[in-house]
Protein backbone atom coordinates (compact mmCIF):
# COMPACT_ATOMS: atom_id res chain seq x y z
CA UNK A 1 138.90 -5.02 -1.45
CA UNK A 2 137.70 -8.60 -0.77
CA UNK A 3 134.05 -9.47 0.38
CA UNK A 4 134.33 -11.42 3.58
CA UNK A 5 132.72 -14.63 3.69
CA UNK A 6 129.02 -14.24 4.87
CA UNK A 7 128.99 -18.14 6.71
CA UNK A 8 131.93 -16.76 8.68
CA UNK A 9 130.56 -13.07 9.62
CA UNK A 10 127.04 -15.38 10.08
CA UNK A 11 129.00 -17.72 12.67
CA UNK A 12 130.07 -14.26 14.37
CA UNK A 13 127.35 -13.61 14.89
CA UNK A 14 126.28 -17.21 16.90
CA UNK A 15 129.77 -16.50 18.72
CA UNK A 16 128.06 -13.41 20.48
CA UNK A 17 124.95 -14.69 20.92
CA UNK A 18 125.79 -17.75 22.93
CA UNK A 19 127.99 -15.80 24.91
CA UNK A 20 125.56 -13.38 25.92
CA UNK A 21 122.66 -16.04 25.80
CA UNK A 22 124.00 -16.91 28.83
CA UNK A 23 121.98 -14.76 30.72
CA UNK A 24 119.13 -17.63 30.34
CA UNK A 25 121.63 -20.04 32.42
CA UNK A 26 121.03 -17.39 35.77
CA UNK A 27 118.81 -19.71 37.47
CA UNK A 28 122.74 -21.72 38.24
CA UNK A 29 123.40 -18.93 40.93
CA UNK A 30 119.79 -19.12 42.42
CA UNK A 31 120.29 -21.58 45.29
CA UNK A 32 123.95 -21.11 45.39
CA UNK A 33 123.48 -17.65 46.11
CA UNK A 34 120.51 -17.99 48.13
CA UNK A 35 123.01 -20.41 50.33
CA UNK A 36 125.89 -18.35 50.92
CA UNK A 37 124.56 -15.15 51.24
CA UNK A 38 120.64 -16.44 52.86
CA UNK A 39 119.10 -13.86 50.11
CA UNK A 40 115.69 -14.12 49.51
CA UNK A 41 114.68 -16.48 45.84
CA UNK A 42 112.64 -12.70 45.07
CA UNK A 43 115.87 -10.89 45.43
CA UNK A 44 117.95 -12.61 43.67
CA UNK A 45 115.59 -13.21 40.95
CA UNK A 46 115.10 -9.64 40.56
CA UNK A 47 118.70 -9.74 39.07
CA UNK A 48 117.90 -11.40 35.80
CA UNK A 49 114.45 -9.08 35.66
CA UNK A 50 116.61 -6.10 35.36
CA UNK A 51 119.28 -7.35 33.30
CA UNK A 52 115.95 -8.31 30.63
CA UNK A 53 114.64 -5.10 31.50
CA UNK A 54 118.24 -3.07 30.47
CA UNK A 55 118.84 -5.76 27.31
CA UNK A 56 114.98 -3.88 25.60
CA UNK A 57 116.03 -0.42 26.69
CA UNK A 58 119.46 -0.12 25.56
CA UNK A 59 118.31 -2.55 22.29
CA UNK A 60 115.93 0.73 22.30
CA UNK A 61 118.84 3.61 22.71
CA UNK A 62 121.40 2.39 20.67
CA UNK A 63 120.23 0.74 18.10
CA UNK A 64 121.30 4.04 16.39
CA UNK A 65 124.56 4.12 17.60
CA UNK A 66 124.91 0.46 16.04
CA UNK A 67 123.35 2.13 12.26
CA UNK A 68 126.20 4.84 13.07
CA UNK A 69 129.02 3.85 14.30
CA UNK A 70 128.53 0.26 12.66
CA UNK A 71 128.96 -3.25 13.75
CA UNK A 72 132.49 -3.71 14.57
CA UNK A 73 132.24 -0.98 16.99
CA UNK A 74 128.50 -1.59 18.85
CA UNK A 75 129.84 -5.14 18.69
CA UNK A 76 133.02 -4.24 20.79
CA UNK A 77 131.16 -1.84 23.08
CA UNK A 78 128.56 -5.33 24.29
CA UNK A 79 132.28 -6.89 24.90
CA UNK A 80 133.00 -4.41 27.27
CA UNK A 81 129.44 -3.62 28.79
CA UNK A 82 129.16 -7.45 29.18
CA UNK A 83 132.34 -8.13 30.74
CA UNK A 84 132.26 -5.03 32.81
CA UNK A 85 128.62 -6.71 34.02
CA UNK A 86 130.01 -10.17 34.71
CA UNK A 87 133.89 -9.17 36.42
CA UNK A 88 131.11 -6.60 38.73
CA UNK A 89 129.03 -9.37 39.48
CA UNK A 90 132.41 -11.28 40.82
CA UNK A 91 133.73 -8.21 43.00
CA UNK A 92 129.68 -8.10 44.22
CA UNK A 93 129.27 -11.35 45.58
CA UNK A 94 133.07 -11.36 47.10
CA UNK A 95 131.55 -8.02 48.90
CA UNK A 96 128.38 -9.52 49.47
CA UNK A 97 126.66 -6.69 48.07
CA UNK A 98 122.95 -7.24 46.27
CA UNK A 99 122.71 -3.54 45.25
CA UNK A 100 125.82 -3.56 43.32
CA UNK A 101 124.81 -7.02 42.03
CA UNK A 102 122.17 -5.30 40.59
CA UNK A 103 124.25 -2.43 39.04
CA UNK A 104 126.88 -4.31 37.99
CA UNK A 105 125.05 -7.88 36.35
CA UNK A 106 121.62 -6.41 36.43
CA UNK A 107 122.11 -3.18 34.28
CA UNK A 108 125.96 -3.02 32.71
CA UNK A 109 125.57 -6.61 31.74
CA UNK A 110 121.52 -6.09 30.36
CA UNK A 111 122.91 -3.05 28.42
CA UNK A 112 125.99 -5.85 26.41
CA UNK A 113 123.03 -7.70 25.97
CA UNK A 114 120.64 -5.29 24.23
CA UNK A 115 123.56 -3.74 21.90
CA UNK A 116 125.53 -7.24 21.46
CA UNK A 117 121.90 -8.99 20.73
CA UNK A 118 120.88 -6.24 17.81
CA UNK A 119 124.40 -6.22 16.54
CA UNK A 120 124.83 -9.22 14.72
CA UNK A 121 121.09 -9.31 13.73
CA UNK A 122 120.74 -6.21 12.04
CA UNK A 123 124.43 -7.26 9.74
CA UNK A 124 123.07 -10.55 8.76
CA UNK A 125 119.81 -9.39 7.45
CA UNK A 126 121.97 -7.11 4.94
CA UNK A 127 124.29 -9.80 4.03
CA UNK A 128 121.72 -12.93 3.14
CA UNK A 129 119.32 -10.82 1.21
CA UNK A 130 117.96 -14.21 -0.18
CA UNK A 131 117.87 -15.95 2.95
CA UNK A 132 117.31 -13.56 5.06
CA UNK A 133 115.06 -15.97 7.96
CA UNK A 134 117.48 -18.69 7.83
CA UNK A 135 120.98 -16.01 8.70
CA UNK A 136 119.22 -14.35 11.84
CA UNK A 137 117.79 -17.42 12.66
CA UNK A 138 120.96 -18.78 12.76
CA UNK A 139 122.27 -16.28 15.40
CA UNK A 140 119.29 -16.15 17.33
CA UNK A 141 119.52 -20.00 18.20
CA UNK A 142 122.93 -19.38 19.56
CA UNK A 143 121.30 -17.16 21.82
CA UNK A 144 118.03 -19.45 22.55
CA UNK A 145 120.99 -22.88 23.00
CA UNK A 146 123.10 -21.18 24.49
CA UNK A 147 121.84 -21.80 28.78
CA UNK A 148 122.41 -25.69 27.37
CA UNK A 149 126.07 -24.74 26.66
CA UNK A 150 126.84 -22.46 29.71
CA UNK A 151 124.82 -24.35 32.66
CA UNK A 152 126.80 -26.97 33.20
CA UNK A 153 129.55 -25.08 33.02
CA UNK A 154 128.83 -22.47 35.49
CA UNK A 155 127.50 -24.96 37.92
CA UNK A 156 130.92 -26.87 37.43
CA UNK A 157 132.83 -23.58 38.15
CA UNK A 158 130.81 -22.37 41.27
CA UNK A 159 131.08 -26.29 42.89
CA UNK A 160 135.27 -25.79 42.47
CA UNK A 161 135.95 -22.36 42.36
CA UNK A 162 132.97 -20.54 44.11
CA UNK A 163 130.56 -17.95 43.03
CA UNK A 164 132.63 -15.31 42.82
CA UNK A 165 135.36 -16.57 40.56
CA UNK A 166 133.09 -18.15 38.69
CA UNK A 167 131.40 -14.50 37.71
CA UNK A 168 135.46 -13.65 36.85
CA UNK A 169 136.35 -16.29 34.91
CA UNK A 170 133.32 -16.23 32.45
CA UNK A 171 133.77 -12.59 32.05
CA UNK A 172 137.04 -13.01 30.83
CA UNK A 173 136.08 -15.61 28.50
CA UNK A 174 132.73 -13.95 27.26
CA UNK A 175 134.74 -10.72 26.58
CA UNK A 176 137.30 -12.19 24.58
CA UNK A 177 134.67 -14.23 22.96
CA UNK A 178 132.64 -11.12 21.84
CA UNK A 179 135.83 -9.48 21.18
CA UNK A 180 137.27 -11.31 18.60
CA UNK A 181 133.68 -12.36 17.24
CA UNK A 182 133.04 -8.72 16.76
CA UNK A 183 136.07 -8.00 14.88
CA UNK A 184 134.90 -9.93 12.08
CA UNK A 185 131.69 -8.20 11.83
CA UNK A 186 131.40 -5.99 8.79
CA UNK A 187 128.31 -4.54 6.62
CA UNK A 188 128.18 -5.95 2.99
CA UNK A 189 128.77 -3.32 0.40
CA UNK A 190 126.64 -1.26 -1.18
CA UNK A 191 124.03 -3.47 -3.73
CA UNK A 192 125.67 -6.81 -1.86
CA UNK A 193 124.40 -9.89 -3.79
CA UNK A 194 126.11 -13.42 -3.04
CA UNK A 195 127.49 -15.02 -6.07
CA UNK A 196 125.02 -17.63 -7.04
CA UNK A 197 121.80 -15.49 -6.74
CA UNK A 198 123.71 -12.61 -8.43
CA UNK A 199 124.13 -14.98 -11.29
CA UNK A 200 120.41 -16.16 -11.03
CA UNK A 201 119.26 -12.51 -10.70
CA UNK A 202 121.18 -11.42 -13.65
CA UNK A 203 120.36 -14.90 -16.07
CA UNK A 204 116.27 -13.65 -14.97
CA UNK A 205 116.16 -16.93 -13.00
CA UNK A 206 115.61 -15.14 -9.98
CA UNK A 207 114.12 -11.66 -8.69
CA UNK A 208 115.29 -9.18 -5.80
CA UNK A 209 112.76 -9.50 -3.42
CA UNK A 210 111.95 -5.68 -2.98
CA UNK A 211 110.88 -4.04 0.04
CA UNK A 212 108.44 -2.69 1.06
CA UNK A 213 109.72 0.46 1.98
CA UNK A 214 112.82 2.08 3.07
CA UNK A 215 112.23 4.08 6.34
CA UNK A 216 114.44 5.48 9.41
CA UNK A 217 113.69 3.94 12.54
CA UNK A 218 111.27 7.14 13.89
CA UNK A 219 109.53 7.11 10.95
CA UNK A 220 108.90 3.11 11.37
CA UNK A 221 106.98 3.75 14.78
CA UNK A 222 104.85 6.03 13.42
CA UNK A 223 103.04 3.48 11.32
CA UNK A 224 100.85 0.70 11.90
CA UNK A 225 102.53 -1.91 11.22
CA UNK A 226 105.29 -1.29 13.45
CA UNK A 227 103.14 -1.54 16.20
CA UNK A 228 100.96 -4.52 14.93
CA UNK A 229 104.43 -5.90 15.13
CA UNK A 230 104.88 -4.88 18.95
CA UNK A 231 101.81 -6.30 19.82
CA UNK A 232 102.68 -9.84 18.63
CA UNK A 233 105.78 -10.37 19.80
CA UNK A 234 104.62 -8.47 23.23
CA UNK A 235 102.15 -11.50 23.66
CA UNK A 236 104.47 -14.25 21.79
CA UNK A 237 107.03 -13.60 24.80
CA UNK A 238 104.31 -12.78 28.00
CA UNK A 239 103.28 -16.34 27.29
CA UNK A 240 106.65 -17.84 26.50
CA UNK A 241 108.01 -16.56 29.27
CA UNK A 242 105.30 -17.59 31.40
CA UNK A 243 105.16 -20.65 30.82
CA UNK A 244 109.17 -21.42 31.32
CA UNK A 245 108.74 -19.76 34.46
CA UNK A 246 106.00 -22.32 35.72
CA UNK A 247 106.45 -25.33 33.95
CA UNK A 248 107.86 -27.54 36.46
CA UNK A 249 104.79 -26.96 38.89
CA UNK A 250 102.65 -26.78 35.85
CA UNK A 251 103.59 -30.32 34.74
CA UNK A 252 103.27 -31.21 38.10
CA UNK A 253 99.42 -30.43 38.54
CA UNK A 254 98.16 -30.94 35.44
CA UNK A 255 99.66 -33.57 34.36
CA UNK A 256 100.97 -35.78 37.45
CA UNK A 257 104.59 -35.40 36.65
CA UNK A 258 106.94 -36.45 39.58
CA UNK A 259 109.74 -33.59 40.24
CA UNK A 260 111.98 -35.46 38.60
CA UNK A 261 110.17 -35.65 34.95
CA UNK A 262 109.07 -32.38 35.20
CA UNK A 263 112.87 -31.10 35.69
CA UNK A 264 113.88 -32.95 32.68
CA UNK A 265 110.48 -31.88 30.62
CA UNK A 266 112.19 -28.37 31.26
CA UNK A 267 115.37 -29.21 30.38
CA UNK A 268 113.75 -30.52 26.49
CA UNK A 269 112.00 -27.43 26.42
CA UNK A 270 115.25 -25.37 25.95
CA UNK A 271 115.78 -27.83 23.07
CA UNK A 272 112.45 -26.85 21.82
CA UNK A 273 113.26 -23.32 21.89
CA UNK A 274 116.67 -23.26 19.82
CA UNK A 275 115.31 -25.39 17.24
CA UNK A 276 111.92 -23.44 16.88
CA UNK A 277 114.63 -20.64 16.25
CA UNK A 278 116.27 -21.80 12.88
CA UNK A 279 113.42 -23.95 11.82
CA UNK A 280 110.63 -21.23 12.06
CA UNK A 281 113.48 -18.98 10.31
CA UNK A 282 114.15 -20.74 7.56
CA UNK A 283 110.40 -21.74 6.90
CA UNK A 284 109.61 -18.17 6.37
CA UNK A 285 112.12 -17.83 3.74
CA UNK A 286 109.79 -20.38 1.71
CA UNK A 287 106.40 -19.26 2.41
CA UNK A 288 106.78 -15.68 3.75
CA UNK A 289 106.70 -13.85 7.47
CA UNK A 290 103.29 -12.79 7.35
CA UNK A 291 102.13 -16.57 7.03
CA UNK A 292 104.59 -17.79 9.59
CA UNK A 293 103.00 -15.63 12.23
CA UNK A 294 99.62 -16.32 10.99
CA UNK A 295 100.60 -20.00 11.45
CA UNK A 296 102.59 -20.34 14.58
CA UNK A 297 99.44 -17.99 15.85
CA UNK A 298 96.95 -20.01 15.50
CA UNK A 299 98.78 -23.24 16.36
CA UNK A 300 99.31 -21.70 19.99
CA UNK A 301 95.49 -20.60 20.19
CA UNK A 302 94.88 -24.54 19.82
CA UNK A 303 97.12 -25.26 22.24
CA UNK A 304 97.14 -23.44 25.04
CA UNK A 305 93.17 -24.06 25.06
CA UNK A 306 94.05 -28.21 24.77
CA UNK A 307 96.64 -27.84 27.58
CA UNK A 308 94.40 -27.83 30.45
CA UNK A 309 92.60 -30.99 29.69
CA UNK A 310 95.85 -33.27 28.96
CA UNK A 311 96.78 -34.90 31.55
CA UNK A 312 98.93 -37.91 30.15
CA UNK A 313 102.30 -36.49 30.78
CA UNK A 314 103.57 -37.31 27.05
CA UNK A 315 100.54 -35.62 25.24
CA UNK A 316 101.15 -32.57 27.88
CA UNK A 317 105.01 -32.56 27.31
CA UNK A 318 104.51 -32.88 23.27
CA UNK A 319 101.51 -29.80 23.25
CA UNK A 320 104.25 -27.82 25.91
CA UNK A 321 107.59 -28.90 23.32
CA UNK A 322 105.44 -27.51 20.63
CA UNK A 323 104.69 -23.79 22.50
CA UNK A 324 108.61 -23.70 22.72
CA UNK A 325 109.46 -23.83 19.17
CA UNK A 326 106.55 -21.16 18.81
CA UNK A 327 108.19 -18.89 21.30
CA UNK A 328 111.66 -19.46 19.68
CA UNK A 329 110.29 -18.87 16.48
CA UNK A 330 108.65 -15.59 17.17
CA UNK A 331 112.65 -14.29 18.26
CA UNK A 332 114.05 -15.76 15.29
CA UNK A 333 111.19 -14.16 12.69
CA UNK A 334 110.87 -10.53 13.82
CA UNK A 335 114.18 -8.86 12.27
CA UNK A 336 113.63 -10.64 8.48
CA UNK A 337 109.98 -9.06 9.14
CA UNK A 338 110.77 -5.95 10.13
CA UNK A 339 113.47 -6.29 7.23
CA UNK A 340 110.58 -6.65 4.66
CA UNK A 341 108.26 -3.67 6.26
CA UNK A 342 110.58 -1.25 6.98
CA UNK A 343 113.98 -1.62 4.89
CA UNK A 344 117.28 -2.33 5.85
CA UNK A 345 118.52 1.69 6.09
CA UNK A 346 118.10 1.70 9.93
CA UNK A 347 117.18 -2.11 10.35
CA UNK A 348 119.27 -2.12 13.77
CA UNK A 349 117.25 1.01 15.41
CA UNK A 350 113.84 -0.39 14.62
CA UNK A 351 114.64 -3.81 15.99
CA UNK A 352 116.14 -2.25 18.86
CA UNK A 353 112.70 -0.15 19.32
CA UNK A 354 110.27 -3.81 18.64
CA UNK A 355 112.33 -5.34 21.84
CA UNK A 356 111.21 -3.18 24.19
CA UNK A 357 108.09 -5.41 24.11
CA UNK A 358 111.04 -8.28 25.66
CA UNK A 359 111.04 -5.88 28.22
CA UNK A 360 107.60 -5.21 28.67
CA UNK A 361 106.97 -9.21 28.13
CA UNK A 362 109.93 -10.07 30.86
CA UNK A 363 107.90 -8.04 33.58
CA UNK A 364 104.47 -9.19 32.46
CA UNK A 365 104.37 -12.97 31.99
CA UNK A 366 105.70 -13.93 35.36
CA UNK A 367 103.33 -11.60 37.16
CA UNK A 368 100.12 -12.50 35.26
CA UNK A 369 100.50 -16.63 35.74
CA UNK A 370 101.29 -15.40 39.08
CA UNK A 371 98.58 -13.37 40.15
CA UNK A 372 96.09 -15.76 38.04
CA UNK A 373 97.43 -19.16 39.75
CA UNK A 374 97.11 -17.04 42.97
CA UNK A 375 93.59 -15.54 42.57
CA UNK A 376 92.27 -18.63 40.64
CA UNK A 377 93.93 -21.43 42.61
CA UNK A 378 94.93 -23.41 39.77
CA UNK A 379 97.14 -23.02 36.24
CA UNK A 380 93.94 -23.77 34.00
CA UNK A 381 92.39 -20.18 34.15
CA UNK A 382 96.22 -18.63 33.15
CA UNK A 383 95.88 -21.25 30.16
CA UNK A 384 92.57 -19.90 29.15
CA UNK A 385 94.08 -16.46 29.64
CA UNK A 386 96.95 -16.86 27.17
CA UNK A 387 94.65 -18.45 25.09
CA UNK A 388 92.28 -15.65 24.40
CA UNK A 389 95.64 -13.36 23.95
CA UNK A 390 96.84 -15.49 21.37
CA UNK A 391 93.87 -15.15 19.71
CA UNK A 392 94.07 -11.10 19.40
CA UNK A 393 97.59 -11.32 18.24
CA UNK A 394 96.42 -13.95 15.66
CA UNK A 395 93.99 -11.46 14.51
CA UNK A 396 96.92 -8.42 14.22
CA UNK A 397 98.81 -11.40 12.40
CA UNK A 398 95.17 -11.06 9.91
CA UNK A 399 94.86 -7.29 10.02
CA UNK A 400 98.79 -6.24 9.17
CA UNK A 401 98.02 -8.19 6.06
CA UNK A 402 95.94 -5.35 4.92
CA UNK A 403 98.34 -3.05 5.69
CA UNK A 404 100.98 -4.45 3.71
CA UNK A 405 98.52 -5.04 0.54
CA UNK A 406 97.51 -1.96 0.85
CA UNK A 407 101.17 -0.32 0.41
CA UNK A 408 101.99 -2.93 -2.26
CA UNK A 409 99.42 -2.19 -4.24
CA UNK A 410 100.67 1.87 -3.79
CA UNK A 411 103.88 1.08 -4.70
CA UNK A 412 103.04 -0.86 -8.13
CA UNK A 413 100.84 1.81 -8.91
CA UNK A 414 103.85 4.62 -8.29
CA UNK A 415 106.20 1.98 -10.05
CA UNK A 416 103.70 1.81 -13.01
CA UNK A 417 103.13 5.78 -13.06
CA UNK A 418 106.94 6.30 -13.17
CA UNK A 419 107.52 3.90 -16.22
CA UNK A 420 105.37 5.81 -18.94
């Protein structure tokens, strides 16, 4: 049987990702909801919370019905949770119904996300075994570009057609999108090596990169490492997240932006965050995971303490532009990571069980900066905050390191044992 061509199964997976990267675009409905209906900015807000919330849990509970039942099928099954979500979200507003808005959007439409999100990710790592930063970083950009893509579309569609349509017409497209994206989704054979680093393996010019084990996904969160993982994305997103959620007023007080440059400083920032994606990828192809967190760690410690005291709106922006690509990066990294740790035998499960710390992230960073602009009266104590977090998960970055010499140097001495 022919092997299907990797690029096309890799641009699959971008096809699902900006579809259901669209659910970073839900700040379009905001005020046009908040118009029609008078529901409260909180309210409606709390949609996109629980459709985060439902992308880490069912990323969580079926990333072993994507190792099972494979890629074609968990890909199909986000093309119908996802359109289910979006054609609900329709026959919601045309009801004028927040509850069901939150059924329908908030949890059918976060559970396409979680299984459509892991999908892709999980096939890629298996079929770019010598690249394997630069293929999920690939689909995870679609994902981080894809509110670019979809905003002004959406806003064009609820200015002529309303809300409601709007929410119709994207699910069919998204669903047909996913569809046929999905269908092309297939796991490499058995031993898969692409033809030029077969050759190179084979001629001695190149080596297998081996892992470093080969475990099931419960057996992954029983080990240290799967959690020192956890903990660094946990605070990679809390701070991301934060700081798209107040950047605008941020900008504003700290560094005297009108409303105007602060609305387009945003706008770059999504930029920022796509490009961090591939780019942060594909570095760690070159000079290893463990080093790009280490890296991208400590840059953010820097810069989150330098933030508060720039207050020339291009030094401000460029520090800001920076966290982005940080925050993108982090995304982009983890399933090549968790590819080298843990194996590739049930590589969609124990992704799946690392983003419920999206979900845990998605609830947290908007309520700390919150609470600490609130109690504190300005943005420069929340800065200091995320600074000091940064600089725990920089030292987990330091600690796993151990870990993972530790378990090398077990499995040379097994490999060494086994050869006399």
């Amino acid at each position: 049987m022919k092997t299907k061509n990797r690029w096309l199964i890799a641009l699959s997976a971008v096809g699902i990702h900006i579809s259901i990267g669209s659910v970073y675009a839900w700040s379009v409905f905001t005020k046009p909801l908040e118009a029609q209906f008078n529901w409260s900015l909180t309210s409606i807000s709390w949609t996109f919370s629980i459709a985060i919330l439902f992308l880490g849990l069912s990323a969580a509970f079926l990333g072993h019905f994507v190792e099972k039942y494979g890629p074609r099928a968990s890909g199909r099954l986000s093309a119908f949770m996802f359109g289910i979500g979006m054609a609900g979200a329709g026959f919601a507003t045309s009801i004028e119904s927040l509850p069901l808005l939150y059924i329908t959007y908030g949890m059918f439409g976060g559970i396409g996300l979680g299984v459509g999100y892991i999908t892709p990710v999980s096939t890629l790592v298996k079929w770019f075994p010598d690249r394997r930063g630069l293929a999920t970083g690939l689909a995870i950009m679609g994902f981080g570009f894809a509110s670019m893509i979809s905003s002004p579309v959406m806003n064009h569609l609820i200015n002529t057609v309303g809300i409601s349509n709007t929410f119709y017409i994207l699910a069919a497209v998204y669903f047909v999108v996913i569809l046929c994206s999905a269908q092309y989704l297939e796991a490499p054979p058995k031993g898969y090596l692409p033809k030029g680093f077969k050759q190179s393996v084979e001629t001695g010019q190149m080596k297998v990169k081996e892992d470093l084990s080969q475990l099931t996904a419960n057996e992954a969160v029983k080990t240290k490492r799967f959690w020192a993982l956890w903990i660094m994305l946990f605070i990679n997103i809390t701070c991301g997240i934060a700081i798209l959620a107040v950047a605008s007023p941020m900008g504003q007080e700290l560094a005297g932006m009108s409303v105007a440059g602060a609305a387009t400083l945003v706008g770059i920032m999504g930029v920022f965050n796509g490009a961090g994606r591939i780019a942060w990828a594909a570095i760690s192809d070159y000079i290893g995971r463990p080093n790009v967190y280490t890296l991208f760690f400590a840059i953010q410690v820097v810069a989150f303490f330098a933030l508060p005291h720039l207050h020339h709106y291009l030094a401000f922006s460029i520090i800001i532009f920076i966290i982005m690509s940080c925050y993108g990066g982090g995304f982009a990294s983890i399933p090549a990571y968790i590819g080298d740790l843990f194996g590739t035998k049930q590589l969609g499960a124990i992704h799946g069980y690392i983003l419920t710390a999206w979900s845990a992230a998605g609830v947290a960073g908007p309520s700390i900066v919150s609470w600490i602009r609130a109690t504190t009266g300005s943005y420069q104590g929340t800065l200091i905050v995320f600074a000091c977090l940064f600089i725990l998960s920089l030292s987990v970055s330091l600690l796993i390191r151990l870990d993972i010499r530790r378990l090398k140097e077990i499995n040379k001495t097994v490999t060494e044992s086994n050869s006399f």
